[in-house]
Protein backbone atom coordinates (compact mmCIF):
# COMPACT_ATOMS: atom_id res chain seq x y z
CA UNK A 1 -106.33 149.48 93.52
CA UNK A 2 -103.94 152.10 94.03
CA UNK A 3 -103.33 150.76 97.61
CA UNK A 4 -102.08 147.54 95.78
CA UNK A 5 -99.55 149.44 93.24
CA UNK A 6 -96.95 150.67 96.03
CA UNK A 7 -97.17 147.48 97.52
CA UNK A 8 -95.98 145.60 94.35
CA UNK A 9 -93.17 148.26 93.81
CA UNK A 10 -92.14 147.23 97.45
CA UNK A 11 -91.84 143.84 96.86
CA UNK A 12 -89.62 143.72 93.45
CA UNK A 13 -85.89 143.14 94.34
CA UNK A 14 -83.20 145.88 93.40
CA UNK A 15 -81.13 144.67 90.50
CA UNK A 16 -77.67 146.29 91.84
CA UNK A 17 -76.69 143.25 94.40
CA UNK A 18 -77.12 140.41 91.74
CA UNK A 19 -74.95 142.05 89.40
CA UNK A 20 -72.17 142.14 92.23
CA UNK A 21 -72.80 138.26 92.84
CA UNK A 22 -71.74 138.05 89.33
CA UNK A 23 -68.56 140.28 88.90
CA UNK A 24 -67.68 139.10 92.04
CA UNK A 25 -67.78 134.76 90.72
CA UNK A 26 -66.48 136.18 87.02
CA UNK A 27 -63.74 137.24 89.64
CA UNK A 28 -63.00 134.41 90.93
CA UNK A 29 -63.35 132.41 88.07
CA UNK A 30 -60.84 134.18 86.42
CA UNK A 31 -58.04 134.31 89.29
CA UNK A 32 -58.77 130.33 89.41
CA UNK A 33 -57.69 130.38 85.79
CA UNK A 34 -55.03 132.84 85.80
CA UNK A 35 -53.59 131.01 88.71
CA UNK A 36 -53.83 126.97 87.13
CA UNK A 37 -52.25 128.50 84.13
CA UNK A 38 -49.75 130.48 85.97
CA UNK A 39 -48.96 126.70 87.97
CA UNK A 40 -48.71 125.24 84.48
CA UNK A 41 -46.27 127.52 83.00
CA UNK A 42 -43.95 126.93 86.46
CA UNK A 43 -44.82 123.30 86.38
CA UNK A 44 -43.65 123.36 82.88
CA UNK A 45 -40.62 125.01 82.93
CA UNK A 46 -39.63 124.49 86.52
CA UNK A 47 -41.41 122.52 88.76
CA UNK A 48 -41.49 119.17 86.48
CA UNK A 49 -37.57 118.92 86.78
CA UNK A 50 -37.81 118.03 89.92
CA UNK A 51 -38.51 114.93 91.91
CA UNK A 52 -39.26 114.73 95.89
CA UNK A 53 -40.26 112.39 99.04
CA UNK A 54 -40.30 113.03 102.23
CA UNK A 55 -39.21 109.07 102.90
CA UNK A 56 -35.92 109.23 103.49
CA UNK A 57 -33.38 108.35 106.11
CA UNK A 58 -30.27 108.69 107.39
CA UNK A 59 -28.07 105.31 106.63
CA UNK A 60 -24.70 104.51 107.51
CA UNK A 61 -22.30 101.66 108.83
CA UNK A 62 -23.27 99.88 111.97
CA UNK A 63 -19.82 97.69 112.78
CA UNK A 64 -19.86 95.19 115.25
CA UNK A 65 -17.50 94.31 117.70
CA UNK A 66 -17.36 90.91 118.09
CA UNK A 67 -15.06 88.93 119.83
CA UNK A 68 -12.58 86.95 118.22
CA UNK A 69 -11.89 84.06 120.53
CA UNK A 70 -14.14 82.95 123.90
CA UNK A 71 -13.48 84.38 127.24
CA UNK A 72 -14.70 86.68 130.63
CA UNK A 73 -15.63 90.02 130.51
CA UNK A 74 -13.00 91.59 133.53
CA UNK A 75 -13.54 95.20 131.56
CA UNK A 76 -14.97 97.67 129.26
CA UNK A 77 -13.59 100.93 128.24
CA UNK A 78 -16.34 103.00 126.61
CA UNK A 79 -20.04 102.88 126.48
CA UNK A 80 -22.83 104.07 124.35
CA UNK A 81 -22.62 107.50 122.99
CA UNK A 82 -19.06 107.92 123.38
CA UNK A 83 -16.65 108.61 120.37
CA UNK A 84 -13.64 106.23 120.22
CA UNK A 85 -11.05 105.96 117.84
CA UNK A 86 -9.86 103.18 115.71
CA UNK A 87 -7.38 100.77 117.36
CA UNK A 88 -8.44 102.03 120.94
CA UNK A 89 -8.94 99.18 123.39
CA UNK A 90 -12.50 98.19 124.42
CA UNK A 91 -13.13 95.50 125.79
CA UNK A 92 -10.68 93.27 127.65
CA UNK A 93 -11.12 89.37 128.24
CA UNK A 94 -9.56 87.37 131.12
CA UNK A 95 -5.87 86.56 129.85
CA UNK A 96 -4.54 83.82 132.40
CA UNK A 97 -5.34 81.18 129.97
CA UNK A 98 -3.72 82.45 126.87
CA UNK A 99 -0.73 84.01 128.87
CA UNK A 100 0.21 79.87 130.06
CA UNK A 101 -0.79 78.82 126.71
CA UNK A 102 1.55 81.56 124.75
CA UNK A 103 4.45 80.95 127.39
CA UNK A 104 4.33 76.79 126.56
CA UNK A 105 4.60 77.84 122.57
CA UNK A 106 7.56 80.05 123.36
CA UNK A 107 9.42 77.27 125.45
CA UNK A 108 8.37 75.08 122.34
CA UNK A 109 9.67 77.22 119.84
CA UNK A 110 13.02 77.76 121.53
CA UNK A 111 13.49 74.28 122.41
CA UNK A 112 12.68 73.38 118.48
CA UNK A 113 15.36 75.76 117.31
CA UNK A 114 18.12 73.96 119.81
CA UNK A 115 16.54 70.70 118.42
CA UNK A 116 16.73 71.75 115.28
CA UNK A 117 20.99 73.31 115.71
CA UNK A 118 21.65 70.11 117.15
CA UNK A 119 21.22 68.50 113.83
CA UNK A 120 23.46 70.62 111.80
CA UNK A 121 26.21 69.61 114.51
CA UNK A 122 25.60 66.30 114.39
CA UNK A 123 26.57 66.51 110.35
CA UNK A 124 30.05 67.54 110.83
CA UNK A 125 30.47 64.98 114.33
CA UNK A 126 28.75 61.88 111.75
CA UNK A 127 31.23 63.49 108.71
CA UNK A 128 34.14 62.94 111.40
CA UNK A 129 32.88 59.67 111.81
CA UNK A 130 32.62 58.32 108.17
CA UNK A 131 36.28 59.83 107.74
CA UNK A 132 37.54 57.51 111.09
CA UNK A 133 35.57 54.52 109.87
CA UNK A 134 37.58 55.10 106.82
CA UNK A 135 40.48 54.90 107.93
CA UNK A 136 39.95 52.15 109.57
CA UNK A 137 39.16 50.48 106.39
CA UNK A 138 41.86 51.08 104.68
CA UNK A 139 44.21 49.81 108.01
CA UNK A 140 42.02 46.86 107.43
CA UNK A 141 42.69 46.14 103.86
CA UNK A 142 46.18 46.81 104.16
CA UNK A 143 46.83 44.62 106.64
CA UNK A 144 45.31 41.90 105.03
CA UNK A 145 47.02 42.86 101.74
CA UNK A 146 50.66 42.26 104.06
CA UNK A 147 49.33 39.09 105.46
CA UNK A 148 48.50 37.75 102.01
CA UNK A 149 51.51 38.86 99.99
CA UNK A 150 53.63 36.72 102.24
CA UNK A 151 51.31 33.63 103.00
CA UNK A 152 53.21 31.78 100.73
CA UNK A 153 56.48 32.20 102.96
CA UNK A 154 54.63 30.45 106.21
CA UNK A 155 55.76 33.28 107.82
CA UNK A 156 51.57 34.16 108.38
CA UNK A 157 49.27 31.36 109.30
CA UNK A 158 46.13 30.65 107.85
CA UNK A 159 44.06 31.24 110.99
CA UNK A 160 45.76 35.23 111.51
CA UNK A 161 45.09 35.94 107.26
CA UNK A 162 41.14 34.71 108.17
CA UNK A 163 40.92 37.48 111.26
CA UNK A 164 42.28 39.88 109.00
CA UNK A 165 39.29 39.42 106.54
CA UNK A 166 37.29 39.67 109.46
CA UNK A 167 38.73 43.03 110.54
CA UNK A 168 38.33 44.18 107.10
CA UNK A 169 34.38 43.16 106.49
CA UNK A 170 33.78 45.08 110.32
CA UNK A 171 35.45 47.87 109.02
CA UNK A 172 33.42 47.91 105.80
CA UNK A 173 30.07 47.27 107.40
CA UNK A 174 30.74 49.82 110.33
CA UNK A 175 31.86 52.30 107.62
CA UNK A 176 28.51 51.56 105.85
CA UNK A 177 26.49 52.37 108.80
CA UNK A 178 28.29 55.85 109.63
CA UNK A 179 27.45 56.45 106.17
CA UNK A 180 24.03 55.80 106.61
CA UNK A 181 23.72 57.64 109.62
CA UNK A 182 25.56 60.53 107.85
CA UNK A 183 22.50 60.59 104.99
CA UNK A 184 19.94 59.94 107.78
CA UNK A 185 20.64 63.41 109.23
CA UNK A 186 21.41 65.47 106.75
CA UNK A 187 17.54 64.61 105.08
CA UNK A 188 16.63 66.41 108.06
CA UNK A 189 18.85 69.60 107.43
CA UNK A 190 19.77 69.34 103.78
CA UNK A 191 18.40 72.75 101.40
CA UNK A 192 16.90 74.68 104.57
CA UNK A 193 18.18 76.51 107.57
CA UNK A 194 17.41 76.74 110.92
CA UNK A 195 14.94 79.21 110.37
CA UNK A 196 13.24 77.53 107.98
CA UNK A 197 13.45 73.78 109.51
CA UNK A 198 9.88 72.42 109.09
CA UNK A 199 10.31 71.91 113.30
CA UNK A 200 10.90 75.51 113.36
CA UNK A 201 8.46 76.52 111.29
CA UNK A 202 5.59 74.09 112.95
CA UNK A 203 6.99 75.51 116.52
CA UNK A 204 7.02 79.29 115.37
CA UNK A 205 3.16 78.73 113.79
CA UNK A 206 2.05 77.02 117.34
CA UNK A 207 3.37 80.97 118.84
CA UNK A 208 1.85 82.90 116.03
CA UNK A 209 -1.67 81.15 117.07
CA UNK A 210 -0.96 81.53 120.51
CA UNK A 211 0.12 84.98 120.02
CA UNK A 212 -2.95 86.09 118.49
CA UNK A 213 -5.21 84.42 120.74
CA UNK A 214 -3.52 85.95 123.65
CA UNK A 215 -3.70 89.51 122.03
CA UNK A 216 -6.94 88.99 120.45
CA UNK A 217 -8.09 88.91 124.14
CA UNK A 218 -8.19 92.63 124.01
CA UNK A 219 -10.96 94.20 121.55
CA UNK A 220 -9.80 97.47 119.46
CA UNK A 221 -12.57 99.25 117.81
CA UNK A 222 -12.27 98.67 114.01
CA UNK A 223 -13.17 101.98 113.08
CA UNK A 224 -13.54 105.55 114.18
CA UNK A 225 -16.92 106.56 115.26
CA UNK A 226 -19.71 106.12 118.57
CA UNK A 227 -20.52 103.64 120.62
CA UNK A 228 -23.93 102.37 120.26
CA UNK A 229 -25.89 99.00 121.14
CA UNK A 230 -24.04 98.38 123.67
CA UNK A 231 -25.20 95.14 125.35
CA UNK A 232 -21.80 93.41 127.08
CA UNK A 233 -21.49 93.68 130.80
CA UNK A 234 -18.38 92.69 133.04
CA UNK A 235 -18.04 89.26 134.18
CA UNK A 236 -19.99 88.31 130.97
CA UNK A 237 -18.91 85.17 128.98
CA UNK A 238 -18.24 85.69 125.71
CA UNK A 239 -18.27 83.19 123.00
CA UNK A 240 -16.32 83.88 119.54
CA UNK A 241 -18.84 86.08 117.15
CA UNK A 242 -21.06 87.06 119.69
CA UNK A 243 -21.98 91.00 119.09
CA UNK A 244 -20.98 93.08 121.89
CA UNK A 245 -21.45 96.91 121.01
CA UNK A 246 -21.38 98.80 117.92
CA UNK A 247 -19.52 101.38 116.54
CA UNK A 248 -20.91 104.22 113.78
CA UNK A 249 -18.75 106.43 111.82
CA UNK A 250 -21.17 109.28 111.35
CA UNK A 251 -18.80 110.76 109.22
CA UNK A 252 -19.99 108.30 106.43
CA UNK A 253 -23.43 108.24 106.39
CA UNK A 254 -25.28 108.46 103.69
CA UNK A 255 -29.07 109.13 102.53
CA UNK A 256 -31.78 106.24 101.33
CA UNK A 257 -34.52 108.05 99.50
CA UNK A 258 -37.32 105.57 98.91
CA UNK A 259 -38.78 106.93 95.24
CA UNK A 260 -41.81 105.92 94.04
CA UNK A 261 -41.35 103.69 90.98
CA UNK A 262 -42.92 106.79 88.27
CA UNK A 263 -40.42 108.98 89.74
CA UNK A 264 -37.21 107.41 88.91
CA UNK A 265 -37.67 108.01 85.24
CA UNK A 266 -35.76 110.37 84.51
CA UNK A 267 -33.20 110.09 87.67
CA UNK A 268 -29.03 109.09 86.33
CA UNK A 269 -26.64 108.97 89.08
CA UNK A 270 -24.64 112.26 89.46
CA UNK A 271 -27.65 114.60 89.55
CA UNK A 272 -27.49 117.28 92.22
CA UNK A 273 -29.73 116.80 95.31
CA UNK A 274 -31.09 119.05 98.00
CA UNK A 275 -31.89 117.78 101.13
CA UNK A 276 -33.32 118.91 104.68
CA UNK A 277 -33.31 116.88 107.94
CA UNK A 278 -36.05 117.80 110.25
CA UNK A 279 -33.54 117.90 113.23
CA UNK A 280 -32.69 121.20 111.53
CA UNK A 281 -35.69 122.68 109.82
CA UNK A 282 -35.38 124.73 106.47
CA UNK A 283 -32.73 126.87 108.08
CA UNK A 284 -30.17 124.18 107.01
CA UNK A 285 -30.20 122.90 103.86
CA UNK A 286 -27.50 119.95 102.46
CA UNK A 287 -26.50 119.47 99.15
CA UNK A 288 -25.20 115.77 98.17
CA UNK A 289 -25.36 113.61 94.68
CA UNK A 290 -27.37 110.53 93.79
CA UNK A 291 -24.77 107.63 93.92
CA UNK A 292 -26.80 104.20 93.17
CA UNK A 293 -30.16 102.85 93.21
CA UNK A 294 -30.70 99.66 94.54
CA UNK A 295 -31.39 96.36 92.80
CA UNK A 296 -34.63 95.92 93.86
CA UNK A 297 -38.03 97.59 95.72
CA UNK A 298 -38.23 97.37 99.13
CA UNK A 299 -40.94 94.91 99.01
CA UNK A 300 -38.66 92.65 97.04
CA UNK A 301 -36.01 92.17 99.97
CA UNK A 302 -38.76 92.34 102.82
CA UNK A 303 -38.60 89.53 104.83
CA UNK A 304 -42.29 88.42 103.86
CA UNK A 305 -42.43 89.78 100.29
CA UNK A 306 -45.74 89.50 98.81
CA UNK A 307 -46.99 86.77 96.52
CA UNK A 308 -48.50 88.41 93.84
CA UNK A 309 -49.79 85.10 91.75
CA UNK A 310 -52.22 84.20 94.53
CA UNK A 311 -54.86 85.48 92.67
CA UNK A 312 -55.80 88.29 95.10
CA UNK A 313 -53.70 90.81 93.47
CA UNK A 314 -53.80 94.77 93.78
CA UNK A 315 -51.59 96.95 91.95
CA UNK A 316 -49.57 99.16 94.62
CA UNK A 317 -47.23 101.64 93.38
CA UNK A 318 -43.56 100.41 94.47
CA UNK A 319 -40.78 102.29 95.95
CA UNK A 320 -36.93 102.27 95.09
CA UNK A 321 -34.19 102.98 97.76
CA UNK A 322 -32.13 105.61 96.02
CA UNK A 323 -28.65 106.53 97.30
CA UNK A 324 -27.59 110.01 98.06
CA UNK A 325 -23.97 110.80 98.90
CA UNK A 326 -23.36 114.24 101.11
CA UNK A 327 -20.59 116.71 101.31
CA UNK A 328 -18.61 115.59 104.32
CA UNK A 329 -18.25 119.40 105.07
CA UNK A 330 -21.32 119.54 105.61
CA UNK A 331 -22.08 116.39 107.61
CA UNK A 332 -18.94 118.04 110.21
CA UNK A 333 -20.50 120.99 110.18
CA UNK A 334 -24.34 119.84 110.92
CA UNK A 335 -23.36 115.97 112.37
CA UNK A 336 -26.38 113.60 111.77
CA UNK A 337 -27.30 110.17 112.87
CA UNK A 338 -28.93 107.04 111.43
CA UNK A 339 -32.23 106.77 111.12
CA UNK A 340 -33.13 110.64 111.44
CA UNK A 341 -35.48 111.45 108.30
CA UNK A 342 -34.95 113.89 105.71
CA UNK A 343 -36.73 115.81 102.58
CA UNK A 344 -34.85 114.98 99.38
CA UNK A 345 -35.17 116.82 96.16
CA UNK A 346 -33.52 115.74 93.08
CA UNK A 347 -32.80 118.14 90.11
CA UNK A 348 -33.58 115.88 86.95
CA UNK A 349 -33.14 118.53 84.24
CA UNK A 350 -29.88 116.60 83.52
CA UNK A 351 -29.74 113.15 81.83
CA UNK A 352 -26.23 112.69 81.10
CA UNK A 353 -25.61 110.22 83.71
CA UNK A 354 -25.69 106.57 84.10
CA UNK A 355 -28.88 104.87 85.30
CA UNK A 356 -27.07 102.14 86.53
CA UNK A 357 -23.12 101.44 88.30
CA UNK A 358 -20.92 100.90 85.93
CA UNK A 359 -18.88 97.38 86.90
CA UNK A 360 -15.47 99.36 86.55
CA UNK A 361 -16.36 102.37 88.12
CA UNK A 362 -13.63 102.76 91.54
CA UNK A 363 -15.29 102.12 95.09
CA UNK A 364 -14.13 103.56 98.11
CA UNK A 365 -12.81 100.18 100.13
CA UNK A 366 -14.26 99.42 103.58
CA UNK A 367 -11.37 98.50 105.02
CA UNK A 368 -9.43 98.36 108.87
CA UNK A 369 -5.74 98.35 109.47
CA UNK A 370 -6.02 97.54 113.30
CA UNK A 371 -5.20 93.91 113.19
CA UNK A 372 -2.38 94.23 110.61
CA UNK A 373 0.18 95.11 113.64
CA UNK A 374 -0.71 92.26 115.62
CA UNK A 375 0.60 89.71 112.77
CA UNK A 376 3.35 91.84 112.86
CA UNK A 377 4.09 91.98 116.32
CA UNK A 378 3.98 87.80 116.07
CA UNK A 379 6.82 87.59 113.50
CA UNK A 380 8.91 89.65 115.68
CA UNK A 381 8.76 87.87 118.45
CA UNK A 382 9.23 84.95 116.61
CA UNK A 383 12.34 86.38 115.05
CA UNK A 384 13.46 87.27 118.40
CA UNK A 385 13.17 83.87 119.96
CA UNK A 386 14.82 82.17 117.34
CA UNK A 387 17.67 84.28 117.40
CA UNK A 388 17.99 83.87 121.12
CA UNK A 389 18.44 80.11 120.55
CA UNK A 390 20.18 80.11 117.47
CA UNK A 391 23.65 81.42 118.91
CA UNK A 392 23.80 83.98 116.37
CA UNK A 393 25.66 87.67 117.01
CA UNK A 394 21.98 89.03 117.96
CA UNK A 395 21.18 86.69 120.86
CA UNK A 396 22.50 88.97 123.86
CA UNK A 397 20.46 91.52 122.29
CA UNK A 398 17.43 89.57 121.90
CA UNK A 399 18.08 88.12 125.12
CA UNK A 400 17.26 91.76 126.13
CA UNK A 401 13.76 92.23 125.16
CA UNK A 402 12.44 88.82 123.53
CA UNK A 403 9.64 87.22 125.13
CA UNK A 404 9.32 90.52 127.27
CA UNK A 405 8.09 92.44 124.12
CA UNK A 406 4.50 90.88 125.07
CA UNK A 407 2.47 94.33 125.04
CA UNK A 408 -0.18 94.69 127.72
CA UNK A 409 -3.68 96.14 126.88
CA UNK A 410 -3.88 99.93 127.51
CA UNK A 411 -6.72 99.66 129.47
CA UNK A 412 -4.90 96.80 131.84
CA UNK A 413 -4.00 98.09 135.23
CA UNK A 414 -0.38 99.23 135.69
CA UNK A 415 0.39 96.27 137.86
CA UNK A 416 -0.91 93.85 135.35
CA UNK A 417 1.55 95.57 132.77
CA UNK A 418 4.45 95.13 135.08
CA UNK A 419 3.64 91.43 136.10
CA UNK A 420 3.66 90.31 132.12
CA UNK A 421 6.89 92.73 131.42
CA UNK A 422 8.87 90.86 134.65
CA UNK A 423 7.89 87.59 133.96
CA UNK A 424 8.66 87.65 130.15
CA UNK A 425 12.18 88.95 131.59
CA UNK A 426 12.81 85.97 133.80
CA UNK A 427 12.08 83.77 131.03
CA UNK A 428 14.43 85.76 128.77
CA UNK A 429 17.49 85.70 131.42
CA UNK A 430 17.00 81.34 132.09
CA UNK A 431 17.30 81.25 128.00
């Protein structure tokens, strides 16, 4: 028996480790507390003003450049990547066509104007006319007024008195026609000028179309940005429409942050935004504005939206494309391009704004200037042709530089330039 006794003592565990297995999950437990209610309190008065995704991307204008009228590719002046500026030629189509076609519409036009002069002379030579015819009536009845007043006298026969009404009725009916003739013309010339003759005007919109058509041979980029999507080669075929290359202005791009539909809630347009682009990391960090939401979820304007009344319906939580405008400082300073994604956060603590556009609010217009000069480049030469024709003071000066003001493409060869510049001349000096 007292062999046994030590060997029980052995056996019974010490207390002191099982008391450290508790402190030690009392611990824990109470960090785990401490820290949930330290996350509430920052959730609370922090954290819950603020909404984030990490689907977003970089949007901004892709515009095409598309041909205006058909033709062959003879060359292209910038490719993808490259940064051209608005107006600057880029592609050039094959202009032996339009050049024929624009040089028949100026010989058109000028010959309409001479057409059209010829008229107006013709009033004063038909005027001359009516006054002769006239005077010849008035011979006529006058005569005839002698011959009667002494027919009594047989000193005029019967036979000479009848010529003399004949005389007087050609007289009458010739004078008739000049007077026709007279009103015939001037319903061609009365209430306009040469100018603004409707054979003028038809001959002068025949050059305006063949003007543009002929200038529209060379395509300007609309816009100031990069090339991109380039997929025109030379000798190509172009028809009108058909999308040649691309141009991006990365200088207005803007964010799409696809919310989920619980997070727009509180969200007004106006409300501050940070964002980071993973190009950059955390180390750069852009600051924009929310500036719309769209109209609709994404899977609304899919092209295969789903058909929730088929009966096999399960709820999925939708997402809304929200805009977010950016500093263009910043966008020169750190550049980005479509499609790169971003982190957005958006600061909600403010409600003040408007959930929606308003329908007055101003929009910045997407607009291009770079066709406005060719229009205006077709009304001078159209000024300048008729005023070679018209015999006005400003014909040996139009004679100068009228048909010859035909610009060349910039990216044309220097011979090409030449050959339009001597030919228009030639025309100019026959004229």
């Amino acid at each position: 028996m007292s062999n046994q006794q030590p060997a029980a003592a052995q056996n019974t565990p010490p207390a002191a480790p099982s008391n450290n297995r508790k402190r030690l999950l009392l611990s824990l437990t109470a960090a785990i507390v401490v820290a949930g209610i330290g996350y509430g309190v920052y959730w609370g008065t922090y954290a819950r003003h603020f909404e984030s995704t990490d689907d977003a991307y970089v949007a901004g204008n892709v515009v095409q450049v598309t041909p205006l009228v058909s033709g062959t590719v003879v060359s292209i002046a910038a490719d993808d990547t490259q940064l051209v500026t608005a107006g600057q030629p880029l592609i050039q189509l094959d202009r032996a066509d339009s050049q024929v076609t624009l040089e028949q519409a100026e010989a058109q036009l000028a010959q309409a104007v001479r057409e059209v002069r010829t008229l107006y002379v013709n009033n004063n030579s038909l005027s001359a006319n009516v006054a002769l015819r006239e005077a010849d009536v008035a011979k006529a009845r006058e005569d005839l007024r002698r011959r009667q007043a002494i027919a009594g006298s047989g000193a005029v026969s019967g036979e000479e008195i009848s010529h003399a009404q004949a005389a007087l009725s050609a007289a009458e009916s010739s004078l008739q026609a000049s007077r026709e003739q007279l009103a015939s013309n001037k319903v061609l010339t009365d209430q306009t000028t040469v100018e603004k003759h409707p054979n003028v005007q038809r001959a002068a919109a025949n050059l305006r179309s063949a003007y543009l058509s002929f200038v529209r041979s060379t395509l300007p980029a609309p816009v100031t940005g990069y090339v991109a999507k380039r997929s025109v080669q030379v000798g190509q075929r172009v028809a009108p429409g058909a999308p040649l290359m691309a141009v991006v202005p990365l200088d207005q791009v803007w964010i799409d942050a696809n919310f989920k539909e619980v997070q727009i809630t509180h969200m007004r347009i106006g409300q501050p935004v940070t964002l980071e682009a993973d190009v950059y990391g955390s180390k750069v960090k852009y600051e924009g504005k929310v500036a719309g939401f769209s109209a609709g979820t994404g899977s609304a304007f899919s092209l295969l939206p789903a058909q929730n009344a088929t009966g096999n319906w399960i709820k999925v939580v939708q997402r809304l494309p929200v805009r977010i405008a950016l500093d263009p400082q910043q966008l020169k300073d750190h550049p980005l391009r479509v499609g790169l994604s971003m982190n957005v956060t958006v600061d909600v603590r403010k409600e003040e704004g408007a959930a929606m556009v308003s329908a007055t609010s101003p929009q910045s217009p997407m607009q291009t200037d770079v066709y406005d000069k060719v229009a205006q480049e077709a009304d001078g030469l159209i000024a300048r042709i008729i005023a070679l024709n018209n015999g006005g003071r400003d014909a040996p000066a139009a004679a100068a530089g009228a048909v010859a003001k035909i610009p060349a493409p910039a990216s044309a060869p220097a011979t090409a330039r030449g050959m339009v510049g001597n030919a228009a001349h030639a025309k100019a000096t026959k004229l």
